[in-house]
N, C-alpha and C. Protein backbone atom coordinates (compact mmCIF):
# COMPACT_ATOMS: atom_id res chain seq x y z
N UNK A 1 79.25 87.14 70.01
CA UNK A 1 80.21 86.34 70.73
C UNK A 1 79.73 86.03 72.15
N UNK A 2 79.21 87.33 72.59
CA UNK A 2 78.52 86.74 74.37
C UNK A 2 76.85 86.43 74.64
N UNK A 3 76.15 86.23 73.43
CA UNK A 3 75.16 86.24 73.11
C UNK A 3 74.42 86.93 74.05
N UNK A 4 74.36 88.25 73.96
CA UNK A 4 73.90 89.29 74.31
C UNK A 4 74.06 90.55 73.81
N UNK A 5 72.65 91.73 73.90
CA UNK A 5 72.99 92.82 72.62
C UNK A 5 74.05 93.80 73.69
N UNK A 6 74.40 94.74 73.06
CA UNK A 6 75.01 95.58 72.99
C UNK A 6 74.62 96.41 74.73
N UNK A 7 73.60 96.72 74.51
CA UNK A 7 73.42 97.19 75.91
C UNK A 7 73.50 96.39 77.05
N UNK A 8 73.36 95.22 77.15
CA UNK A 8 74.02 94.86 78.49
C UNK A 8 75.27 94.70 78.60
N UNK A 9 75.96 94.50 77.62
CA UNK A 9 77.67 94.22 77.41
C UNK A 9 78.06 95.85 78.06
N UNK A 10 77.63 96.89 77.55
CA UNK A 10 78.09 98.11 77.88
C UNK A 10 77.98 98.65 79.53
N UNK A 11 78.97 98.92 80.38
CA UNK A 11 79.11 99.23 81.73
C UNK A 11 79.42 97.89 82.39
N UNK A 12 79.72 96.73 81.81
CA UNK A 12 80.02 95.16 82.41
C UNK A 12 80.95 94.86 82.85
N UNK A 13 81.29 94.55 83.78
CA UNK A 13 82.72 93.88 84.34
C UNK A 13 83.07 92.66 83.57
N UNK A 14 83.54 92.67 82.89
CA UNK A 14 84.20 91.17 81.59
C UNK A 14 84.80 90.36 82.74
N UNK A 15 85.94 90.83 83.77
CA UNK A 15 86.96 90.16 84.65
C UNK A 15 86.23 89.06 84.40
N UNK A 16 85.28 88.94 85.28
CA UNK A 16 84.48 87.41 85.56
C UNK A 16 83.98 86.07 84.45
N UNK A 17 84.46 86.94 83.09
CA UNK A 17 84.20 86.08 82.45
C UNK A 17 85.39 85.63 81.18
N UNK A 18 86.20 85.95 82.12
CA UNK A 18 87.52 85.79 81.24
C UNK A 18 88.23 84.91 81.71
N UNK A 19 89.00 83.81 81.58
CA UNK A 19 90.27 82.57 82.04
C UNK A 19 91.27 82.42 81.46
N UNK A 20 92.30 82.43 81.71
CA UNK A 20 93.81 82.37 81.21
C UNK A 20 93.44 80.52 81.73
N UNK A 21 95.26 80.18 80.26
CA UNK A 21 95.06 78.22 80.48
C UNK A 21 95.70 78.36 81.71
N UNK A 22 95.38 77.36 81.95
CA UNK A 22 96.16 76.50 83.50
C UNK A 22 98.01 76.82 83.03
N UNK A 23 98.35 77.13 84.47
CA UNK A 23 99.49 76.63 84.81
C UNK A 23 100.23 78.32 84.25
N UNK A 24 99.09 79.18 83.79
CA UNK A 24 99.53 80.86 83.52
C UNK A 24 99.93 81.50 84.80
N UNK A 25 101.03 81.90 84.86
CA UNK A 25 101.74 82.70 86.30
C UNK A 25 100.74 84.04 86.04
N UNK A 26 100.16 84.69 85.31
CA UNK A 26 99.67 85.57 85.35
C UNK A 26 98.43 85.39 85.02
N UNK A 27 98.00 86.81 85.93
CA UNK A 27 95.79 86.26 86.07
C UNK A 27 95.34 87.22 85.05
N UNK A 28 94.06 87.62 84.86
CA UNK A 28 93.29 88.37 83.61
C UNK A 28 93.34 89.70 84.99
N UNK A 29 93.16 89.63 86.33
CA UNK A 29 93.03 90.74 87.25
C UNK A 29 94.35 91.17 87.20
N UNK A 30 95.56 90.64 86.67
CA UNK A 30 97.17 91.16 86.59
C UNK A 30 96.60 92.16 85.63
N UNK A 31 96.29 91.56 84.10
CA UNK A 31 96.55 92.23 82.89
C UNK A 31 95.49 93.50 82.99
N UNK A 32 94.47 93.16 84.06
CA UNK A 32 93.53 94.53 84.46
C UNK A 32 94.36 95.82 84.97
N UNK A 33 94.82 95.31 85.75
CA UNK A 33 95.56 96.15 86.91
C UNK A 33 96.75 97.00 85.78
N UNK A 34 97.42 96.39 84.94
CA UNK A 34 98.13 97.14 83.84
C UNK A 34 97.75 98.18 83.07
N UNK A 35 96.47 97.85 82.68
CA UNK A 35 95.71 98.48 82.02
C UNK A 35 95.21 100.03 82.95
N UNK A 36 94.82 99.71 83.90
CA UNK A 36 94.03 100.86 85.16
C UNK A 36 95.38 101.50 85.23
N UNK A 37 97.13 101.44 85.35
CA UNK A 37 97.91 101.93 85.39
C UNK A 37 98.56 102.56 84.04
N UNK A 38 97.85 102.53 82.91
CA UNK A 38 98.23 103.09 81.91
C UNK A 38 98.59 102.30 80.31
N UNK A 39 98.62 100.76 81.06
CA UNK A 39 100.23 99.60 79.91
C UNK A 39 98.85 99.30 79.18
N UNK A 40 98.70 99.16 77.79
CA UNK A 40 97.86 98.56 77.25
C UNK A 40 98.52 96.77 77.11
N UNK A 41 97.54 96.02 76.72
CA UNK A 41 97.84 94.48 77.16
C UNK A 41 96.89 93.60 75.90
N UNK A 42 97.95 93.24 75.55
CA UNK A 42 97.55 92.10 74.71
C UNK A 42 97.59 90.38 75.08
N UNK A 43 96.74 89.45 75.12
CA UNK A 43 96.95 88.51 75.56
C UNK A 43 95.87 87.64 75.10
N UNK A 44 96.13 85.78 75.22
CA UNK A 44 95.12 85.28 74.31
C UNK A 44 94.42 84.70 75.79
N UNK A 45 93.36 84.28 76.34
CA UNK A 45 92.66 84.06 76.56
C UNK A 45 91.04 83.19 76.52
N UNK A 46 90.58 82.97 77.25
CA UNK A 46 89.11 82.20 76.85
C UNK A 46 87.98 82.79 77.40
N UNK A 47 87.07 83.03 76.71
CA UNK A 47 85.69 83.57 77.96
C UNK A 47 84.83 82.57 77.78
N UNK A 48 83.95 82.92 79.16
CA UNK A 48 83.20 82.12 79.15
C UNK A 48 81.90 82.58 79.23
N UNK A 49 81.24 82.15 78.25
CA UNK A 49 79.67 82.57 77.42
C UNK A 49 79.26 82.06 78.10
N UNK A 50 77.44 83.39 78.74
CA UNK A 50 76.30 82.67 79.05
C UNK A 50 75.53 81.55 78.40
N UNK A 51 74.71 80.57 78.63
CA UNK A 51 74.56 80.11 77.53
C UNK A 51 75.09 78.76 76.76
N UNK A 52 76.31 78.90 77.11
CA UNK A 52 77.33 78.16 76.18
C UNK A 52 78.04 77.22 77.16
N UNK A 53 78.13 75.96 76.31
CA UNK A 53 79.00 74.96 77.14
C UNK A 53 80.51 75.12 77.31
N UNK A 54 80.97 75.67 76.01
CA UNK A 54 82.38 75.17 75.81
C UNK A 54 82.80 76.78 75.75
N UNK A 55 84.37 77.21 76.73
CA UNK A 55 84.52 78.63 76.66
C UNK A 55 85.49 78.82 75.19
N UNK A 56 85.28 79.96 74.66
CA UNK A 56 85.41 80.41 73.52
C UNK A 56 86.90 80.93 73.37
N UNK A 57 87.81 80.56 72.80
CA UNK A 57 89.43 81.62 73.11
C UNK A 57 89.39 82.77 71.85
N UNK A 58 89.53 83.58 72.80
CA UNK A 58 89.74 84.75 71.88
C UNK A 58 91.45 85.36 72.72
N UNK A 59 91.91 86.10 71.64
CA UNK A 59 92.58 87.67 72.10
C UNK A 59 91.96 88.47 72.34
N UNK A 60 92.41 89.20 73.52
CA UNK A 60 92.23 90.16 74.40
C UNK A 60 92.65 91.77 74.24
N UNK A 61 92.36 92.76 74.39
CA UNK A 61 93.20 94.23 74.03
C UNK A 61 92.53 94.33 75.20
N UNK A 62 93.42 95.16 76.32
CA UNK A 62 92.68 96.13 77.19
C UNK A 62 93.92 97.53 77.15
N UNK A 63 93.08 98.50 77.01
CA UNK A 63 93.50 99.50 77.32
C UNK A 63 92.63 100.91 78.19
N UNK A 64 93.32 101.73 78.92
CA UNK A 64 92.99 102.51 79.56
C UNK A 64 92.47 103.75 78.50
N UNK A 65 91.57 104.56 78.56
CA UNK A 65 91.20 105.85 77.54
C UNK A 65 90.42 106.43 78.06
N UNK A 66 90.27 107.76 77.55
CA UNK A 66 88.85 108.64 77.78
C UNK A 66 87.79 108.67 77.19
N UNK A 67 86.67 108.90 77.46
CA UNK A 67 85.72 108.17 76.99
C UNK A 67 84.83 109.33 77.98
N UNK A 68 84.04 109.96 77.27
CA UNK A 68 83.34 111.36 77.65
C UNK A 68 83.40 111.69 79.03
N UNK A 69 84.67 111.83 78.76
CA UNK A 69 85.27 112.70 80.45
C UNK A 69 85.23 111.59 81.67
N UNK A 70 85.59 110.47 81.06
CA UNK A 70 85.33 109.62 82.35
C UNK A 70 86.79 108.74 81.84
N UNK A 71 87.71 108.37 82.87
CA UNK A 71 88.76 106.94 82.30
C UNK A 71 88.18 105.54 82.38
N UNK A 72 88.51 104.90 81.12
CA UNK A 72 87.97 103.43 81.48
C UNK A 72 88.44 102.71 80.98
N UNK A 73 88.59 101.10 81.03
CA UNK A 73 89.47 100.27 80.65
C UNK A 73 88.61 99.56 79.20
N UNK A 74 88.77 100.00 77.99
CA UNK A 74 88.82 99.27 76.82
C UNK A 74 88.89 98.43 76.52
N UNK A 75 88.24 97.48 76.26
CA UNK A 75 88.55 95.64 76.28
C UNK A 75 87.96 95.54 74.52
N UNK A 76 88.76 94.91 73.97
CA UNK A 76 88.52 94.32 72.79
C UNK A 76 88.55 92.91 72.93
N UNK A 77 87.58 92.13 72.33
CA UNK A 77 87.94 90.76 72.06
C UNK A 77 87.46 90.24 70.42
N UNK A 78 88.66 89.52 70.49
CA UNK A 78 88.49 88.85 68.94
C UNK A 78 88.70 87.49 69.09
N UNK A 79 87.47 86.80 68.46
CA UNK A 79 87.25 85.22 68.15
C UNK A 79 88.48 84.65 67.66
N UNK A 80 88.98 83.79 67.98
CA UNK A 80 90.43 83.03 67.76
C UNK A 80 90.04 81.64 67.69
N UNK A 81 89.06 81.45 67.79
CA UNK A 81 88.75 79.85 67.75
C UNK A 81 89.30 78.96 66.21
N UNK A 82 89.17 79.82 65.03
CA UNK A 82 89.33 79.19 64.15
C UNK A 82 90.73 78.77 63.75
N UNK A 83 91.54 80.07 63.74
CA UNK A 83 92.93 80.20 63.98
C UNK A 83 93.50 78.63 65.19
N UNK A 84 93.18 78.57 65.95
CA UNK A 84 93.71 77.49 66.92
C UNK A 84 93.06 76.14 66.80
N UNK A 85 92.27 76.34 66.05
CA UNK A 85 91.84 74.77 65.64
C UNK A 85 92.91 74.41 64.03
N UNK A 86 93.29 75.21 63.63
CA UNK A 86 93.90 75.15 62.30
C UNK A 86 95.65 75.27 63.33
N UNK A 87 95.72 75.54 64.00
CA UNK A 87 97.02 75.56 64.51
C UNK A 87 96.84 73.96 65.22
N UNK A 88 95.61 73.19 65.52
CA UNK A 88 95.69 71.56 66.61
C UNK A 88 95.94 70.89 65.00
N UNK A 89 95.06 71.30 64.19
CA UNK A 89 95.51 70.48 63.21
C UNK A 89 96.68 70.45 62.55
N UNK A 90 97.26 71.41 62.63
CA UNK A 90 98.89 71.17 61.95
C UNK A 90 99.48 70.57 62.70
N UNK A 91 99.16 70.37 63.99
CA UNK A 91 100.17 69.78 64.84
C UNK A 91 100.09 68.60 64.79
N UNK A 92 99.02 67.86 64.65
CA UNK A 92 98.64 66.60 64.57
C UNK A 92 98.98 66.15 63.20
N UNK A 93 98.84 66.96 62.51
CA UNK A 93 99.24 66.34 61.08
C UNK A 93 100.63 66.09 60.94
N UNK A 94 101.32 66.99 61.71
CA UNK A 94 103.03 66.74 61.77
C UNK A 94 103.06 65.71 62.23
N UNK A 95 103.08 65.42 63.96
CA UNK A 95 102.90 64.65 64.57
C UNK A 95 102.92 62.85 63.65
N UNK A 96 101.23 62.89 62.96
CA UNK A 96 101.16 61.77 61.87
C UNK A 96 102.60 61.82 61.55
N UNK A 97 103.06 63.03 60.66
CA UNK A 97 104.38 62.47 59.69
C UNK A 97 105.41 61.93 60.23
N UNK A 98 105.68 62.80 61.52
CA UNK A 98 107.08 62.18 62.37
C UNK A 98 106.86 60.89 62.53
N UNK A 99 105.77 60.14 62.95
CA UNK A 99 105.27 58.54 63.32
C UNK A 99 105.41 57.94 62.13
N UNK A 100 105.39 58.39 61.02
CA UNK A 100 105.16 57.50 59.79
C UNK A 100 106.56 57.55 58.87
N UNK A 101 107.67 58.01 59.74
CA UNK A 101 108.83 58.40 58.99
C UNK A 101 109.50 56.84 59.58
């Protein structure tokens, strides 16, 4: 997903490569700050790949854990791109029907 192996992803600050859509009252450094206080956080999101033109939307997990005696914030991300292109197309396909009624 960030076209990069495993070892540079590991010890990385993600913040910087994460964007909530426009016009979100809340930032990805909010849903951090939740996380460093304990709240685990689910949220959909986009990153943005080295590499890559177009940023990618995934869901987000961050949570706080232990992790060999050290606390750290857990970030999961899962590819959502396909899911939301199948969600533009239903919409548009409705859309068609309402116009053609």
């Amino acid at each position: 997903m960030l076209a990069t192996d495993r070892a540079n992803i590991v010890n990385t600050c993600i913040l910087p490569l994460l964007t909530l859509s426009m016009g979100c009252v809340a930032t990805v450094r909010d849903y951090w700050e939740k996380s460093v206080n304990g709240q685990g956080n689910n949220f959909e999101c986009w990153v943005i790949r080295p590499r890559e033109q177009a940023p990618l939307p995934v869901h987000a997990n961050l949570r706080r854990l232990l992790w060999q005696e050290e606390q750290i914030i857990f970030v999961t991300l899962r590819d959502i791109a396909a899911g939301k292109q199948l969600e533009e197309t239903l919409e548009i396909t409705a859309w068609k029907r309402l116009s053609e009624d």
